[in-house]
N, C-alpha and C. Protein backbone atom coordinates (compact mmCIF):
# COMPACT_ATOMS: atom_id res chain seq x y z
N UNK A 1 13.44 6.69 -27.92
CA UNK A 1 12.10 7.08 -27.43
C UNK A 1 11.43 5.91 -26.71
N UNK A 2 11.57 4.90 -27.31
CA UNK A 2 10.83 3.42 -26.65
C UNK A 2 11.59 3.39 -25.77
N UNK A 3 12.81 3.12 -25.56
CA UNK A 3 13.34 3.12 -24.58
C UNK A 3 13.01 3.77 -22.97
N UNK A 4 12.86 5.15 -23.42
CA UNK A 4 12.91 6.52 -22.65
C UNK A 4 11.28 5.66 -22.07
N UNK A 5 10.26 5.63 -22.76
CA UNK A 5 8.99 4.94 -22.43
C UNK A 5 9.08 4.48 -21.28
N UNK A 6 9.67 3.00 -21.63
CA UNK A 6 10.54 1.97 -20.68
C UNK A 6 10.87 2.04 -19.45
N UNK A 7 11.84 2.97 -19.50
CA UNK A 7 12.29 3.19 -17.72
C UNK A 7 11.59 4.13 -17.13
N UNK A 8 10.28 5.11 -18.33
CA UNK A 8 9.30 5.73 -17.34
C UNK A 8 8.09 4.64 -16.64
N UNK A 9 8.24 3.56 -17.71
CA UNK A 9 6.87 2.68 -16.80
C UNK A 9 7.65 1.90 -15.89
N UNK A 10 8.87 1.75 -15.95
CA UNK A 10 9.57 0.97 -14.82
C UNK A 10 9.38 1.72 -13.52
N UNK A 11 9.88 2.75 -13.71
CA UNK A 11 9.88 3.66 -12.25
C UNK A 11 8.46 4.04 -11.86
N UNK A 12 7.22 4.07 -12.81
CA UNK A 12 6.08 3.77 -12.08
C UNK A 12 5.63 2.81 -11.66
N UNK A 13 6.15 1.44 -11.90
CA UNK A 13 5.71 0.19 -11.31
C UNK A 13 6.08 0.45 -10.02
N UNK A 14 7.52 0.86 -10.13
CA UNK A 14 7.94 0.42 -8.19
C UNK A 14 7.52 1.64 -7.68
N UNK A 15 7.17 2.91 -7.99
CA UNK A 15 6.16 3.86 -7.43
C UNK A 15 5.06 3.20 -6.83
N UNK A 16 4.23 2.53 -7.78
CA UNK A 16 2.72 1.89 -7.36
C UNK A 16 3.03 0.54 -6.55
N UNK A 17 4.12 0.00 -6.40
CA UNK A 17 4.15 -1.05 -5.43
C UNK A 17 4.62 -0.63 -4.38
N UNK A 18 5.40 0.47 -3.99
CA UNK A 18 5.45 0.94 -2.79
C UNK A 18 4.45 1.34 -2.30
N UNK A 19 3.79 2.25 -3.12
CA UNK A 19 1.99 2.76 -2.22
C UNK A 19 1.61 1.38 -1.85
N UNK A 20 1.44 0.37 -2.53
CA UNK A 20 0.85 -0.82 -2.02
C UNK A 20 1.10 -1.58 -1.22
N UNK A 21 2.17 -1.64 -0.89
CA UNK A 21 2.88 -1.88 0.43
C UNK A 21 2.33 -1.04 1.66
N UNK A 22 2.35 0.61 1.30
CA UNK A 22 2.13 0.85 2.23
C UNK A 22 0.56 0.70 2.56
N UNK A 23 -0.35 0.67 1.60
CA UNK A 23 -1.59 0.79 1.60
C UNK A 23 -1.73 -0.51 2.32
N UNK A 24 -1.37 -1.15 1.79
CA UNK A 24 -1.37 -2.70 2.68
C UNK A 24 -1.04 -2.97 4.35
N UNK A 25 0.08 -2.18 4.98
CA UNK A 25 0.17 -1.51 5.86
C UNK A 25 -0.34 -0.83 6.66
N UNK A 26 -1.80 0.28 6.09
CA UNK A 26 -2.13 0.88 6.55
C UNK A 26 -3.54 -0.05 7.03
N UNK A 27 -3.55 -0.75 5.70
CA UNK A 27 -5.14 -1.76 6.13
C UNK A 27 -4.74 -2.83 7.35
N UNK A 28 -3.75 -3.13 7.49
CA UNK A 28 -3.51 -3.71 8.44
C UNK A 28 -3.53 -3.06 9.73
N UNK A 29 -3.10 -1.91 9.90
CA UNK A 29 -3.13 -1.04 11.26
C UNK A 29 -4.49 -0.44 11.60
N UNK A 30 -5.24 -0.06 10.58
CA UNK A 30 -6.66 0.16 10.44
C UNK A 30 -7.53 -1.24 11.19
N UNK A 31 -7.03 -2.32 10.98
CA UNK A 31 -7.74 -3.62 10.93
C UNK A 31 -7.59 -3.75 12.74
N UNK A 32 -6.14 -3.57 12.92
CA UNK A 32 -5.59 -4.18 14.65
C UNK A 32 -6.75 -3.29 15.36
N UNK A 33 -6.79 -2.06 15.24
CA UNK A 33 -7.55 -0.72 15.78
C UNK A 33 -9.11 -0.75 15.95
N UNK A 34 -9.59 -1.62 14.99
CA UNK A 34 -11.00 -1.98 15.11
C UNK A 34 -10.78 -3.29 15.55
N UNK A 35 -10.35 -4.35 15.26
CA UNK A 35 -10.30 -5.22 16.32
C UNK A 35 -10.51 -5.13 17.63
N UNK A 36 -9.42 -3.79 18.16
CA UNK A 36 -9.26 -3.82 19.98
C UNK A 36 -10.55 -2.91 20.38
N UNK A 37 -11.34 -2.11 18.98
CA UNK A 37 -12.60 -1.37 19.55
C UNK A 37 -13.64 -2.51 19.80
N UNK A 38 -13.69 -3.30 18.91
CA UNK A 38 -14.59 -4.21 19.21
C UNK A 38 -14.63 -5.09 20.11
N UNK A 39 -13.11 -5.75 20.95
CA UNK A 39 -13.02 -6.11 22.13
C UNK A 39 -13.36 -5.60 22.91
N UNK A 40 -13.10 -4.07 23.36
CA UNK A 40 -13.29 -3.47 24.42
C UNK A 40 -14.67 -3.39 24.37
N UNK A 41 -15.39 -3.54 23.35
CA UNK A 41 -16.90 -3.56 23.63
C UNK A 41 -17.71 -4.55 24.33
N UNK A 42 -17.16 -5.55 24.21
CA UNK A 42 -17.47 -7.05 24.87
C UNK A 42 -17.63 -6.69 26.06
């Protein structure tokens, strides 16, 4: 049973670090996009 526990919180760690990757990803592409709005405003 502990075991079984185990490799369920394992496989949610690298679940939640992939979202974070991508979330991280996404804040970055979010970030370039307002950058070039705010240039073009200049």
């Amino acid at each position: 049973m502990i075991i079984h526990q185990d490799k369920i919180i394992k496989m949610n760690v690298i679940k939640y670090d992939k979202l974070d990757n991508y979330a991280q990803m996404l804040n970055a592409i979010t970030q370039k996009i307002l950058m070039r709005e705010v240039q073009e405003r200049k």
